[in-house]
Protein backbone atom coordinates (compact mmCIF):
# COMPACT_ATOMS: atom_id res chain seq x y z
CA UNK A 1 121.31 100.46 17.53
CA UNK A 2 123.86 98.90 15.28
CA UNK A 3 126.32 98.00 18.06
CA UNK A 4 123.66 96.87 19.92
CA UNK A 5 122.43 94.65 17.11
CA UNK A 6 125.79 93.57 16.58
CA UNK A 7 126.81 92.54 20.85
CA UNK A 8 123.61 90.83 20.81
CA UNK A 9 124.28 88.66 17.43
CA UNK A 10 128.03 87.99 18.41
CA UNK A 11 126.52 86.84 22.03
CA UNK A 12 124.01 84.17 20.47
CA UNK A 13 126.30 82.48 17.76
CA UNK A 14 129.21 82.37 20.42
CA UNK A 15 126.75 80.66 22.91
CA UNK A 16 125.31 77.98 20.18
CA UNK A 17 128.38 77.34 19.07
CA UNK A 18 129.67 75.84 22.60
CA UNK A 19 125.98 73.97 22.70
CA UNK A 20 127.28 72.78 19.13
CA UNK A 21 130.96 71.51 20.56
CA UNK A 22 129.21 70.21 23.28
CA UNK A 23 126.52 68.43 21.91
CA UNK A 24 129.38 66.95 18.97
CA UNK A 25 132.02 65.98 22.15
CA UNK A 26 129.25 64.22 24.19
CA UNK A 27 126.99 62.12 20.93
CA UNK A 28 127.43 58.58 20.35
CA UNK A 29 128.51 58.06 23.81
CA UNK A 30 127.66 55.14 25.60
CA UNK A 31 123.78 55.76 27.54
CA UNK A 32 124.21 51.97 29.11
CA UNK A 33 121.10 51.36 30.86
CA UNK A 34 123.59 49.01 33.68
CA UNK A 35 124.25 51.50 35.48
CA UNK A 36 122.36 55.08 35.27
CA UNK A 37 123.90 56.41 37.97
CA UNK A 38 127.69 55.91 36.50
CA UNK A 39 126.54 57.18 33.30
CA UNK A 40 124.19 60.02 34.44
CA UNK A 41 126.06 61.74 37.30
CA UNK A 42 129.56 60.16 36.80
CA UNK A 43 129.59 60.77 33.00
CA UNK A 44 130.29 56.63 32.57
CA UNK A 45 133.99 57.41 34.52
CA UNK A 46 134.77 58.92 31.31
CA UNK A 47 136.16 62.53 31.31
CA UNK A 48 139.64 63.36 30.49
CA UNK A 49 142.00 65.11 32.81
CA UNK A 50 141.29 68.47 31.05
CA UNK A 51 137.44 68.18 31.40
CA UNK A 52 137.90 67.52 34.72
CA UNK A 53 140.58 70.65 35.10
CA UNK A 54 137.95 72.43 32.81
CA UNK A 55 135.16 71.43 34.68
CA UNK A 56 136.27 72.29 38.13
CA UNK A 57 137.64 75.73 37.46
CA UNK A 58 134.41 76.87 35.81
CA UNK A 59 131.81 74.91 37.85
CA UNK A 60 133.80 77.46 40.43
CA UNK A 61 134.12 80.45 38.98
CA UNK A 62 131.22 81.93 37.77
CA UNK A 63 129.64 85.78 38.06
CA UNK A 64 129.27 85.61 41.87
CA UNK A 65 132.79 85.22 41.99
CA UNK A 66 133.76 87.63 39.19
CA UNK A 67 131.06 89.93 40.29
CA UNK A 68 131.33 89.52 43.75
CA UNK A 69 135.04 89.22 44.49
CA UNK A 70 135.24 92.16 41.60
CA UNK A 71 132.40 94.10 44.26
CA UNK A 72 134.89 94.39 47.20
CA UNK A 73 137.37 95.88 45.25
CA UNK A 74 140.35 95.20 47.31
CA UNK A 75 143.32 92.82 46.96
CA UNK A 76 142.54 90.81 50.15
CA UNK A 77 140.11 88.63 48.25
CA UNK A 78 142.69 87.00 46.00
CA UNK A 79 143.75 85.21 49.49
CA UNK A 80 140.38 83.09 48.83
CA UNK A 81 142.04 81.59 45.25
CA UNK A 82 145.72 81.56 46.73
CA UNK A 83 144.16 78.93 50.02
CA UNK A 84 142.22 77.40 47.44
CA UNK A 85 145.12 75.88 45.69
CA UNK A 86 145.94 74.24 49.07
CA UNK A 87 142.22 72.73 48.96
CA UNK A 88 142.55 71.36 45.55
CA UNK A 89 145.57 69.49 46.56
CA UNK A 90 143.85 68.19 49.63
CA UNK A 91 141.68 66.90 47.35
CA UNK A 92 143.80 64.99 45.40
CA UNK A 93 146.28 63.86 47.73
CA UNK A 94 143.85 62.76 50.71
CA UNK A 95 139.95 62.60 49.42
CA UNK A 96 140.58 61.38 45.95
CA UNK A 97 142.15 58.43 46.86
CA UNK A 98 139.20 57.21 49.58
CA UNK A 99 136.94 57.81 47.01
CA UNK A 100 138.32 55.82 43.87
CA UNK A 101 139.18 53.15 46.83
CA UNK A 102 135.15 52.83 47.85
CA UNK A 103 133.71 53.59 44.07
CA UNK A 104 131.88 56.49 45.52
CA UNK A 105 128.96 58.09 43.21
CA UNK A 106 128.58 60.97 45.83
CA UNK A 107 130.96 62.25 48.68
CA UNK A 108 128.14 60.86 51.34
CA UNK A 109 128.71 57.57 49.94
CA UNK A 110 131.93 57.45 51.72
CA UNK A 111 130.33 58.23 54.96
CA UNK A 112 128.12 54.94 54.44
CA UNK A 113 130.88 53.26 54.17
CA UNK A 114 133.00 53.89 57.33
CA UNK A 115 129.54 54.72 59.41
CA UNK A 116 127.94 51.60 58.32
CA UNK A 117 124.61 53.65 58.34
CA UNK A 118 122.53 55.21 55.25
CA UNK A 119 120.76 57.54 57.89
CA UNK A 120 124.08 59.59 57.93
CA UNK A 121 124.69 60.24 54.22
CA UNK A 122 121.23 61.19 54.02
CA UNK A 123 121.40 63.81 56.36
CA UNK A 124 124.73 64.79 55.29
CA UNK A 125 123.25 65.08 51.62
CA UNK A 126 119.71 66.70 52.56
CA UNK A 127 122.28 69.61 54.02
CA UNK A 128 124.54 69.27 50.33
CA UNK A 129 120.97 69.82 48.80
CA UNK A 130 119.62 72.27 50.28
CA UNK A 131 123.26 74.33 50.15
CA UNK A 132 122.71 74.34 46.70
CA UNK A 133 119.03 74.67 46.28
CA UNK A 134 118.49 77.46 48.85
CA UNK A 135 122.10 79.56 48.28
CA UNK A 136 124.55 78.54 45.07
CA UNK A 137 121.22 78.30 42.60
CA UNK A 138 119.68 81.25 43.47
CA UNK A 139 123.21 83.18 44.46
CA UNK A 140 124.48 82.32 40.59
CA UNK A 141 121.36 83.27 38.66
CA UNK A 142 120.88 86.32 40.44
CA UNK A 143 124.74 87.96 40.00
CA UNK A 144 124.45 86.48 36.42
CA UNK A 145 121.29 88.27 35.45
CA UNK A 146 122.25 91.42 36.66
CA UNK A 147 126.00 91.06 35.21
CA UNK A 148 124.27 90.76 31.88
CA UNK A 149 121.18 93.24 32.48
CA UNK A 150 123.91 95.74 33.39
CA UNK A 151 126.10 95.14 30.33
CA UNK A 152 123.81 95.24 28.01
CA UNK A 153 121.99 97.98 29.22
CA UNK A 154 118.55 96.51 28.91
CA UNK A 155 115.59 97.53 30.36
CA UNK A 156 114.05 94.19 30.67
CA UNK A 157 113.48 93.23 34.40
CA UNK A 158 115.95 91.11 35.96
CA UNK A 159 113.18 87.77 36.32
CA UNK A 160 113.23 87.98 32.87
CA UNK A 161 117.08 87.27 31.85
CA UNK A 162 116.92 84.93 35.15
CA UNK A 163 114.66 82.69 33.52
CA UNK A 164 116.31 82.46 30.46
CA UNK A 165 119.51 81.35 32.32
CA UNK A 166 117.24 78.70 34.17
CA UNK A 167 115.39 77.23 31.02
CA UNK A 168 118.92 76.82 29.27
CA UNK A 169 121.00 75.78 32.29
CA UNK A 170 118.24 73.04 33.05
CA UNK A 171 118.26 71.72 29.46
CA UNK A 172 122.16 71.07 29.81
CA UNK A 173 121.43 69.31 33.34
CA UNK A 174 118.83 67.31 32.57
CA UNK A 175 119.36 66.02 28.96
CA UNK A 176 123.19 65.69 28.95
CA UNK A 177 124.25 64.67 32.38
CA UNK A 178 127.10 65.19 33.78
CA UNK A 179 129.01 64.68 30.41
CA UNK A 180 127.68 67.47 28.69
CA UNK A 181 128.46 69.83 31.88
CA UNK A 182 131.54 68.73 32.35
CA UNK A 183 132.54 69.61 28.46
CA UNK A 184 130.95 72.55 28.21
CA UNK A 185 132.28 73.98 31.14
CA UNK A 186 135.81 73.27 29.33
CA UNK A 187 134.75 74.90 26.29
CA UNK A 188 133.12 77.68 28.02
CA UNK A 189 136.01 78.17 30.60
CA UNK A 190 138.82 78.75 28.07
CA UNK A 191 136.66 81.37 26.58
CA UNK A 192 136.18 82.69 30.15
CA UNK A 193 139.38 83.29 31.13
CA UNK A 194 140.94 84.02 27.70
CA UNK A 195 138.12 86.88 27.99
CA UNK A 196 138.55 87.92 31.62
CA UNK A 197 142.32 88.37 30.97
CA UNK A 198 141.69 90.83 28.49
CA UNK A 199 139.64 92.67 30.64
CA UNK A 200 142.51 92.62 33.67
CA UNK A 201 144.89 94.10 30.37
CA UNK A 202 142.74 96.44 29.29
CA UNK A 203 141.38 97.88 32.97
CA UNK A 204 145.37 98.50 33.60
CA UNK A 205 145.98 100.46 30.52
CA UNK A 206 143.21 102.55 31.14
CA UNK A 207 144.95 103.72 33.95
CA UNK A 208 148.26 103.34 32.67
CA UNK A 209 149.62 100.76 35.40
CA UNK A 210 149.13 103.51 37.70
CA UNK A 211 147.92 102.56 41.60
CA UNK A 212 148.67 105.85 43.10
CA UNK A 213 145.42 107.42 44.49
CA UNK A 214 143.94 104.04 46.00
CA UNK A 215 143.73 103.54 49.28
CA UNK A 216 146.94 100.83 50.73
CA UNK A 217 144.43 98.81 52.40
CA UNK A 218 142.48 97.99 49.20
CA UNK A 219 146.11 96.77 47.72
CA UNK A 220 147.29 94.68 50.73
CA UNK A 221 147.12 91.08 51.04
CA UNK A 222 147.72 91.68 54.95
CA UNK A 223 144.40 92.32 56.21
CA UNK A 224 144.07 93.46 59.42
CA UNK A 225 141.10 93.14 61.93
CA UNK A 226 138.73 95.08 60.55
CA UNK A 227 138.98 94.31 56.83
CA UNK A 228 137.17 91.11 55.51
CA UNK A 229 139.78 88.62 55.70
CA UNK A 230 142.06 89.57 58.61
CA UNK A 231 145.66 87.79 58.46
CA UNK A 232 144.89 85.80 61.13
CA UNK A 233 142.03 83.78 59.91
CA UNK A 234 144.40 82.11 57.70
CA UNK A 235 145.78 79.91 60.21
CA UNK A 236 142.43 79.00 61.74
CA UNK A 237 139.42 78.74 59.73
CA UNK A 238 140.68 79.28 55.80
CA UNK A 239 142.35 76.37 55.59
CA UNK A 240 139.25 73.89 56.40
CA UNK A 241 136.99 75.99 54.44
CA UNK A 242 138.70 75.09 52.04
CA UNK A 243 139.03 71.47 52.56
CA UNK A 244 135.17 71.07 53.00
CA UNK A 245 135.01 73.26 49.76
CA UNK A 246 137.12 71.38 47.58
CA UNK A 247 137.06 68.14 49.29
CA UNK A 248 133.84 67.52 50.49
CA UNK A 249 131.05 69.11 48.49
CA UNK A 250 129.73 67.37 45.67
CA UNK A 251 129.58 70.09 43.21
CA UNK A 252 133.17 70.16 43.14
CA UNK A 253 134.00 66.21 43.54
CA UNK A 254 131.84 65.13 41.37
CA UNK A 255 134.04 65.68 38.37
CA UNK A 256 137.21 64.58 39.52
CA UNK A 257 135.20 61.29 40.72
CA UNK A 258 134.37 60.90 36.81
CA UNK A 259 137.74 59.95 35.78
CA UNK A 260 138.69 56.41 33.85
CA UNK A 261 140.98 56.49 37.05
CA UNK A 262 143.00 58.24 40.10
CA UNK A 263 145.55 58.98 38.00
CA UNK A 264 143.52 60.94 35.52
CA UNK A 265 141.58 62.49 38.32
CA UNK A 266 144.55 64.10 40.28
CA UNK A 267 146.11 65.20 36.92
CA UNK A 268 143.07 67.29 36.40
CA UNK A 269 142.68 68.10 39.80
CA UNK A 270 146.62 69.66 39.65
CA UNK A 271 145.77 71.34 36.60
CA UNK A 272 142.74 73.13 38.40
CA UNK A 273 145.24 74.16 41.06
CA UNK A 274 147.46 75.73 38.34
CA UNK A 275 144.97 77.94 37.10
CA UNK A 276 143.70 78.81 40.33
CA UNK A 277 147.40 80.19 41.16
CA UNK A 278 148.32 81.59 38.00
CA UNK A 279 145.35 83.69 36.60
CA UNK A 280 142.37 83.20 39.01
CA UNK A 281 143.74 85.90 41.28
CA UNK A 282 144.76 88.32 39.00
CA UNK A 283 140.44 88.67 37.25
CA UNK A 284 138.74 88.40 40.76
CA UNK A 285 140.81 91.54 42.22
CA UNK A 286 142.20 93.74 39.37
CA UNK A 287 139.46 94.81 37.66
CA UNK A 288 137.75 95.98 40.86
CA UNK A 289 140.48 97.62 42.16
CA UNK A 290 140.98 99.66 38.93
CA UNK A 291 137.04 100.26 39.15
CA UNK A 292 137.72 102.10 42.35
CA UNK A 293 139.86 104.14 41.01
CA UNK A 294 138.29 105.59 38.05
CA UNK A 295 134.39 105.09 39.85
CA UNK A 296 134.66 104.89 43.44
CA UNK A 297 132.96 102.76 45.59
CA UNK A 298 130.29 101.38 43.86
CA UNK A 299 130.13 97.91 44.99
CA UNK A 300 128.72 94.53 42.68
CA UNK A 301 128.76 96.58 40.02
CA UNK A 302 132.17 97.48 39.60
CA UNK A 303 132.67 94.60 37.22
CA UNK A 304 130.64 94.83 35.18
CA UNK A 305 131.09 98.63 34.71
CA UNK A 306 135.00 98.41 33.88
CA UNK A 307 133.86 95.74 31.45
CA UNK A 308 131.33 97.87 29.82
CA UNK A 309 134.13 101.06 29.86
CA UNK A 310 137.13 99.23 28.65
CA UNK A 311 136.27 96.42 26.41
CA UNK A 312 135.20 97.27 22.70
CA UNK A 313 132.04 96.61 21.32
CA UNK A 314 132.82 94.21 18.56
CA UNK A 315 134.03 92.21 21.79
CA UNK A 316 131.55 92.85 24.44
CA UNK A 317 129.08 90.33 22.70
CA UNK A 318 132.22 87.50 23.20
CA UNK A 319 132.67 88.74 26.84
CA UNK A 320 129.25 88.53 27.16
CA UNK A 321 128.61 84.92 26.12
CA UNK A 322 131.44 83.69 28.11
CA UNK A 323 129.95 85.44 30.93
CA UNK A 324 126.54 83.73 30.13
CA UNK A 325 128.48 80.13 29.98
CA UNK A 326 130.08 80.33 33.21
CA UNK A 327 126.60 81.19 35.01
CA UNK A 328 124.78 78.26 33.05
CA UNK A 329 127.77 75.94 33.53
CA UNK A 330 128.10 76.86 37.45
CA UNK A 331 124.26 76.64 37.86
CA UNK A 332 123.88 72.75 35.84
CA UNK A 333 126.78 71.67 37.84
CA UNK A 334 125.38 72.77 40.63
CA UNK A 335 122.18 71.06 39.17
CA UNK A 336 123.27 68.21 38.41
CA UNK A 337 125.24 67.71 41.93
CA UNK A 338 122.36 68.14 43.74
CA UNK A 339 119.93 65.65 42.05
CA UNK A 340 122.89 62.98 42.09
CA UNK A 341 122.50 63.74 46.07
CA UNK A 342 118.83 63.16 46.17
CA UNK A 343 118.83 60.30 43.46
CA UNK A 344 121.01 57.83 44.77
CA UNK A 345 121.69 59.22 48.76
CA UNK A 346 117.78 59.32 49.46
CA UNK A 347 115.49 58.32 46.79
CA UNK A 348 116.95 54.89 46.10
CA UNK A 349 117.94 54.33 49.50
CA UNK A 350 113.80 55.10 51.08
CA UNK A 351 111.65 55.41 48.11
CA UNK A 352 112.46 53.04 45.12
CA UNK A 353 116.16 51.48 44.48
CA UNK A 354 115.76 50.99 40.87
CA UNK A 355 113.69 54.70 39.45
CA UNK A 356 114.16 56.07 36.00
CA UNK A 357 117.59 58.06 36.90
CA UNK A 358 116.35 60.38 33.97
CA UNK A 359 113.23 61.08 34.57
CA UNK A 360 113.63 61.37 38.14
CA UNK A 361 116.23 63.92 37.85
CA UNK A 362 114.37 66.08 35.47
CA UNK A 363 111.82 66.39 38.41
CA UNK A 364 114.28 66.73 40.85
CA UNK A 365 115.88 70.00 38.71
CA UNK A 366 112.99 71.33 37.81
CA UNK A 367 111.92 71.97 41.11
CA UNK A 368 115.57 73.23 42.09
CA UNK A 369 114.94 75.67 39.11
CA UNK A 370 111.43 76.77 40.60
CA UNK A 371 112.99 77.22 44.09
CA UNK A 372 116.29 79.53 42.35
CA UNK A 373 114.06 81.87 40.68
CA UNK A 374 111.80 82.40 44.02
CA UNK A 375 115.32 83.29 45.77
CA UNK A 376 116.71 85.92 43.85
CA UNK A 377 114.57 88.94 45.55
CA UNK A 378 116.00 87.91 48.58
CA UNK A 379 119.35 87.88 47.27
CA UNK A 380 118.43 91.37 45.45
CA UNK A 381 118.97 92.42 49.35
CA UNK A 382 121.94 91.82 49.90
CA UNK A 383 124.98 94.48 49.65
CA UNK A 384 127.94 91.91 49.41
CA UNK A 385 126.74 88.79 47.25
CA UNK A 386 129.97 86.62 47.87
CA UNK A 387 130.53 87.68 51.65
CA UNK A 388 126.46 86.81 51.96
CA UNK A 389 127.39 83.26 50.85
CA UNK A 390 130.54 82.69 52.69
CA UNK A 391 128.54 83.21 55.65
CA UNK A 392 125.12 81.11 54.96
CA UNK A 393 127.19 78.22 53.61
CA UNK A 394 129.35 78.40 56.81
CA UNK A 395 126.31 76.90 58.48
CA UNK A 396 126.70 73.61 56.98
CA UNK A 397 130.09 73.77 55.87
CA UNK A 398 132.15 73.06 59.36
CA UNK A 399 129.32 70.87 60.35
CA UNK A 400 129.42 68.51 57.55
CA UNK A 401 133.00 68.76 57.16
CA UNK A 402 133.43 67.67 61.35
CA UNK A 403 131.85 64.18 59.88
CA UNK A 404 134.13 63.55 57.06
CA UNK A 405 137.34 64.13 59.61
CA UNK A 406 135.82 62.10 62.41
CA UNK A 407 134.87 59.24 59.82
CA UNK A 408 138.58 59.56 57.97
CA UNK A 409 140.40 59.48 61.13
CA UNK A 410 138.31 57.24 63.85
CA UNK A 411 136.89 54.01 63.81
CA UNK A 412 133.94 53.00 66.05
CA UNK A 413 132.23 56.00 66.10
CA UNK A 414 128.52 55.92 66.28
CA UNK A 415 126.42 57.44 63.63
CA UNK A 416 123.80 59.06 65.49
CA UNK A 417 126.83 60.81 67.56
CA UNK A 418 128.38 61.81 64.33
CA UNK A 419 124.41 63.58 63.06
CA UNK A 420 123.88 64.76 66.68
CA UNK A 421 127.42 66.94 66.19
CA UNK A 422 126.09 68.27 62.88
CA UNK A 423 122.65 69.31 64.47
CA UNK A 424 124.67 71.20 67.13
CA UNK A 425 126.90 72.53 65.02
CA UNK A 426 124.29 74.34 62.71
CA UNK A 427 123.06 75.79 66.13
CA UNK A 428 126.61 76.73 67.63
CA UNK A 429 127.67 78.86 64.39
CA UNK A 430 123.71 80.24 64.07
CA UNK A 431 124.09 81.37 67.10
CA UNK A 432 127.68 82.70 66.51
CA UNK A 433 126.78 84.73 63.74
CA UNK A 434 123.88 85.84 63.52
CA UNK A 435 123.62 89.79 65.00
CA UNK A 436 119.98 88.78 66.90
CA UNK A 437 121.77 86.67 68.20
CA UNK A 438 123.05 86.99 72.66
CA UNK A 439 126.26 84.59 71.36
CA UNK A 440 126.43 86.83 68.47
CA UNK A 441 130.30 87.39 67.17
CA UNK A 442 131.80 86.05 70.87
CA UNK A 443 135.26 87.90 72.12
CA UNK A 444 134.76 89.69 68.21
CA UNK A 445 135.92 87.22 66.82
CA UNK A 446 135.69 87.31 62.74
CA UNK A 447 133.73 84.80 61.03
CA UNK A 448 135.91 82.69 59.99
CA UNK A 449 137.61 82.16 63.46
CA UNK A 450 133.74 81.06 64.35
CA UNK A 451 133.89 78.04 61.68
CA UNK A 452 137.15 76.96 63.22
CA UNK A 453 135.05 77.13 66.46
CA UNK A 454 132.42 75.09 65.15
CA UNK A 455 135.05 72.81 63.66
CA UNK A 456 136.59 71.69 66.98
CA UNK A 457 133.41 71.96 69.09
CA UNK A 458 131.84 69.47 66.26
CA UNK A 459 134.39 66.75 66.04
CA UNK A 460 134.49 67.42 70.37
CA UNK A 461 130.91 66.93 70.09
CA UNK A 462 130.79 63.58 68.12
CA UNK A 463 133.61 62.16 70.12
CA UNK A 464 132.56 62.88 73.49
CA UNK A 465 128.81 61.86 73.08
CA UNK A 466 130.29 58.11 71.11
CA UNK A 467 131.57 57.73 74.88
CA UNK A 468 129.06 59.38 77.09
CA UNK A 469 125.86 58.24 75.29
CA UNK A 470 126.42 55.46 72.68
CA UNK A 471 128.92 53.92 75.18
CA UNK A 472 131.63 53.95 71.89
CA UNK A 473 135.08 53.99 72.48
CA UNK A 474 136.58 56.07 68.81
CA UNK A 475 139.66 54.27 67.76
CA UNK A 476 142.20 56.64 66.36
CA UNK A 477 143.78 54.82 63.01
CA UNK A 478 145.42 56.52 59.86
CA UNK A 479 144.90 52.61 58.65
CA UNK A 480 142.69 54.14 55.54
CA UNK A 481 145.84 55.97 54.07
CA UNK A 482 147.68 53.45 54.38
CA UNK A 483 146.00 51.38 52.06
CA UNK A 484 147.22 50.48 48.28
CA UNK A 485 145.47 53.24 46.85
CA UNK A 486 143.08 52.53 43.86
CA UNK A 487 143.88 52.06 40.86
C-alpha cells in the first residue's frame, strides 16, 4: 500500500510540474487578437528549433507506438523509425520550403494555392479530420489507458482513466494553443525518452545481454513475405508513407510551420531526424523482444509488463507520468491539428470568415473528445493496435498524398480531377484490403505494396481524367523548387 501510495504521489507532482514549466514557458506571450489563427494554431511563428524537435518527436511517439511497436515484439518494426528519418528530411528539404514560401496555416492551404480552388483543401482536410477524429484520438487514449491501468494495477475500468486523459489533454488544447503543446511536449519528451532508455537498460540486464532462445525472425531486420514488413515493401510503398506522414499531415507540420523562419524550422526538423535514428529504434523493439523472452507471446502488453518487472518502484511513478505526457501531448496535438483543419480550411471558408478562433475551437475539441471516448471499445477489438492503424489510415493516406504530388509537380490540373482521384482512391485500397472484399489482397500482395498501388493509380487517375473530362492538358514543371526559397 505504501509503494502504491508512493508511484501514485511521484506520478501527480511529476505531471504538475510539466503543467507548471509549461504554463511559466508559454505566460506573458503575445494573445494578439490580428491574427488568431497565427497565434492559436501557429503559436504566433514563435517556437524555437528545439520545441519544434521536441514537439515533433513526442506529438509522434506516444503509447500506441511504445505499446504497439513494443506488442509485435520483433526487430522488423524499428524499419518504421529507420524510413522515417528519410520522411523527416523530405520534409525539410522539399515541403518546408513550399510552405514558408505560401505562409501556409495548414498543409491544405498549399493545395489552394496551386489548385486555385477552396473545394479541394476542404475535402483534403474533412479526410485530415476525420483521420484524427475517427483513428489517432481514439487509437492514443485507448493504448494509453490501458498502458497505465496495467501498470498500476488498478481495478478501475478502462473509461475511467480514458476520461481523465481526455479532460486534461483537452484543457492543454483548448486553453494554450499550439504554444503550450508544443512546450510541453518538449518537456514531457525528454522525460520520455530519458525514461524509456532506462527501461531498454534495464530489460537487457535482466537477461544479461543474452538473445539466445528467441526466435531469428523476431531479431531480423530482413523480413520476409510473411512477416509484417517484408523487405520488399521498402522500395515500394514505405517510402511515401512516409512522405504523406511526415510531409503532409497536419499533426506533424504544424509545428515545424510555427517557426520565426525556414531556417529554424529545418533545424528542428533535423534534430527530430536525429532522435528518430539514434534512440527511437532501440525503445520501440528492445523491450518487446526481451518481453518474449522472459513471457512469451503476449502481445500489447508486453510493454508494459517488462516495465512493471524491471523498473523499481520509487521510479515507476516517473515512468508513469512520462508515459501519461506523451498520451496527453500526442492526443492535444492531434487536437489541436484537427480544429486548425476545420477552423480555417472549412469554417471560415463556408460558415463565417471572422469566428471567435477560441471559442470555436473549444467546440470543435470537445466534440473530437466525445467522439475518442465512443471509439475505444472498438479499438478494445483489435489484436495489433499499431498494425490496425497503419492499415485504416492507409485509406486516406495515398489518396491525399496523390494530390500534394500532382499539385507540387503539374500545373493546369483541374481540381475536381484532383478530388475525383481521391474518391477513387479510398475505393481502390477499400477494396484492396479489406478481406470481404472480391479485390481483397490482389496477386498477395502485402499492404503496403497496395498503397503504392493506390499511389500510382491516384496520380494516373487525376492526370488522365484533367485530359479526358476537364479537357486539361497537366504541365510538368519543377518551376516551384526552383524558386528563392523563403526566408
Amino acid at each position: 500500500m505504501f509503494s502504491s501510495t508512493i508511484q501514485v504521489s511521484v506520478f501527480v507532482f511529476v505531471t504538475a510540474l510539466i503543467g507548471f514549466l509549461t504554463y511559466l514557458s508559454c505566460r506573458g506571450q503575445n494573445r494578439s487578437s490580428q491574427n488568431q489563427n497565427r497565434e492559436y494554431f501557429l503559436a504566433g511563428g514563435g517556437l524555437a528549433w528545439y520545441f519544434v524537435a521536441g514537439s515533433i518527436t513526442l506529438t509522434n511517439l506516444s503509447t500506441d507506438q511504445l505499446v504497439g511497436m513494443n506488442g509485435n515484439q520483433m526487430a522488423l518494426l524499428a524499419l518504421w523509425e529507420f524510413s522515417a528519418v528519410v520522411g523527416l528530411f523530405v520534409l525539410a528539404k522539399v515541403f518546408l520550403p513550399v510552405y514558408y514560401k505560401f505562409k501556409c496555416t495548414t498543409t491544405t492551404e498549399l493545395l489552394e494555392q496551386r489548385y486555385h480552388d477552396k473545394h479541394i483543401r476542404a475535402v483534403i482536410s474533412a479526410l485530415f479530420f476525420l483521420g484524427s477524429a475517427l483513428i489517432f484520438c481514439p487509437a492514443v487514449i485507448y493504448s494509453g489507458s490501458l498502458f497505465m491501468q496495467s501498470m498500476f494495477g488498478v481495478d478501475l475500468p478502462l473509461m475511467y482513466i480514458a476520461v481523465t486523459f481526455v479532460v486534461v489533454g483537452a484543457l492543454y488544447a483548448i486553453f494554450g494553443g499550439l504554444r503550450a503543446v508544443a512546450v510541453s511536449d518538449t518537456y514531457s519528451g525528454v522525460l520520455l525518452l530519458t525514461m524509456a532508455v532506462l527501461v531498454v537498460i534495464l530489460a537487457l540486464q535482466a537477461i544479461d545481454y543474452n538473445f539466445d532462445g528467441i526466435p531469428v525472425e523476431r531479431l531480423t531486420l530482413i523480413g520476409d513475405n510473411d512477416s509484417p514488413i517484408p523487405w520488399h515493401t521498402l522500395l515500394t510503398g514505405m517510402i511515401f508513407i512516409q512522405m504523406f506522414y511526415w510531409g503532409t499531415n497536419q499533426v506533424i507540420t504544424q509545428r515545424a510551420m510555427a517557426a520565426p523562419s525556414l531556417k529554424e524550422a529545418q533545424k528542428g526538423v533535423f534534430a527530430a531526424a536525429g532522435i528518430r535514428l539514434l534512440i527511437v529504434p532501440a525503445i520501440i523493439v528492445i523491450p518487446g523482444i526481451v518481453s518474449y523472452k522472459l513471457f512469451g507471446d503476449i502481445g500489447d502488453s508486453a510493454y508494459g509488463k517488462i516495465v512493471a518487472t524491471v523498473l523499481p518502484d520509487w521510479l515507476s511513478g516517473v515512468f508513469a507520468a512520462a508515459m501519461a505526457a506523451a498520451v496527453l501531448t500526442t492526443f492535444n496535438s492531434n487536437l489541436n491539428s484537427a480544429t486548425a483543419l476545420y477552423v480555417c480550411d472549412i469554417h471560415e471558408s463556408y460558415v463565417n470568415k471572422t469566428p471567435n478562433v477560441p471559442k470555436l475551437s473549444g467546440y470543435v475539441t470537445v466534440l473530437l473528445c466525445l467522439v475518442s471516448l465512443a471509439l475505444i471499445p472498438v479499438y478494445q477489438q483489435a489484436d495489433s493496435i499499431i498494425n490496425l492503424i497503419q492499415q485504416l489510415y492507409g485509406l486516406l493516406s495515398m489518396p491525399i498524398l496523390s494530390v500534394f504530388i500532382v499539385g507540387l509537380l503539374f500545373r493546369n490540373v483541374h481540381a475536381n480531377a484532383a478530388i475525383g482521384s481521391v474518391l477513387f482512391g479510398v475505393a481502390l485500397y477499400s477494396a484492396m484490403s479489406f478481406e470481404f472484399s472480391p479485390m481483397y489482397a490482389p496477386f498477395g500482395l502485402h499492404y503496403i505494396h497496395l498503397m503504392f498501388v493506390t499511389l500510382i493509380a491516384c496520380v494516373s487517375f487525376a492526370l488522365i481524367s484533367n485530359k479526358v473530362i476537364f479537357n486539361q492538358k497537366a504541365e510538368f514543371s519543377l518551376a516551384l523548387y526552383k524558386e528563392e526559397e523563403a526566408k
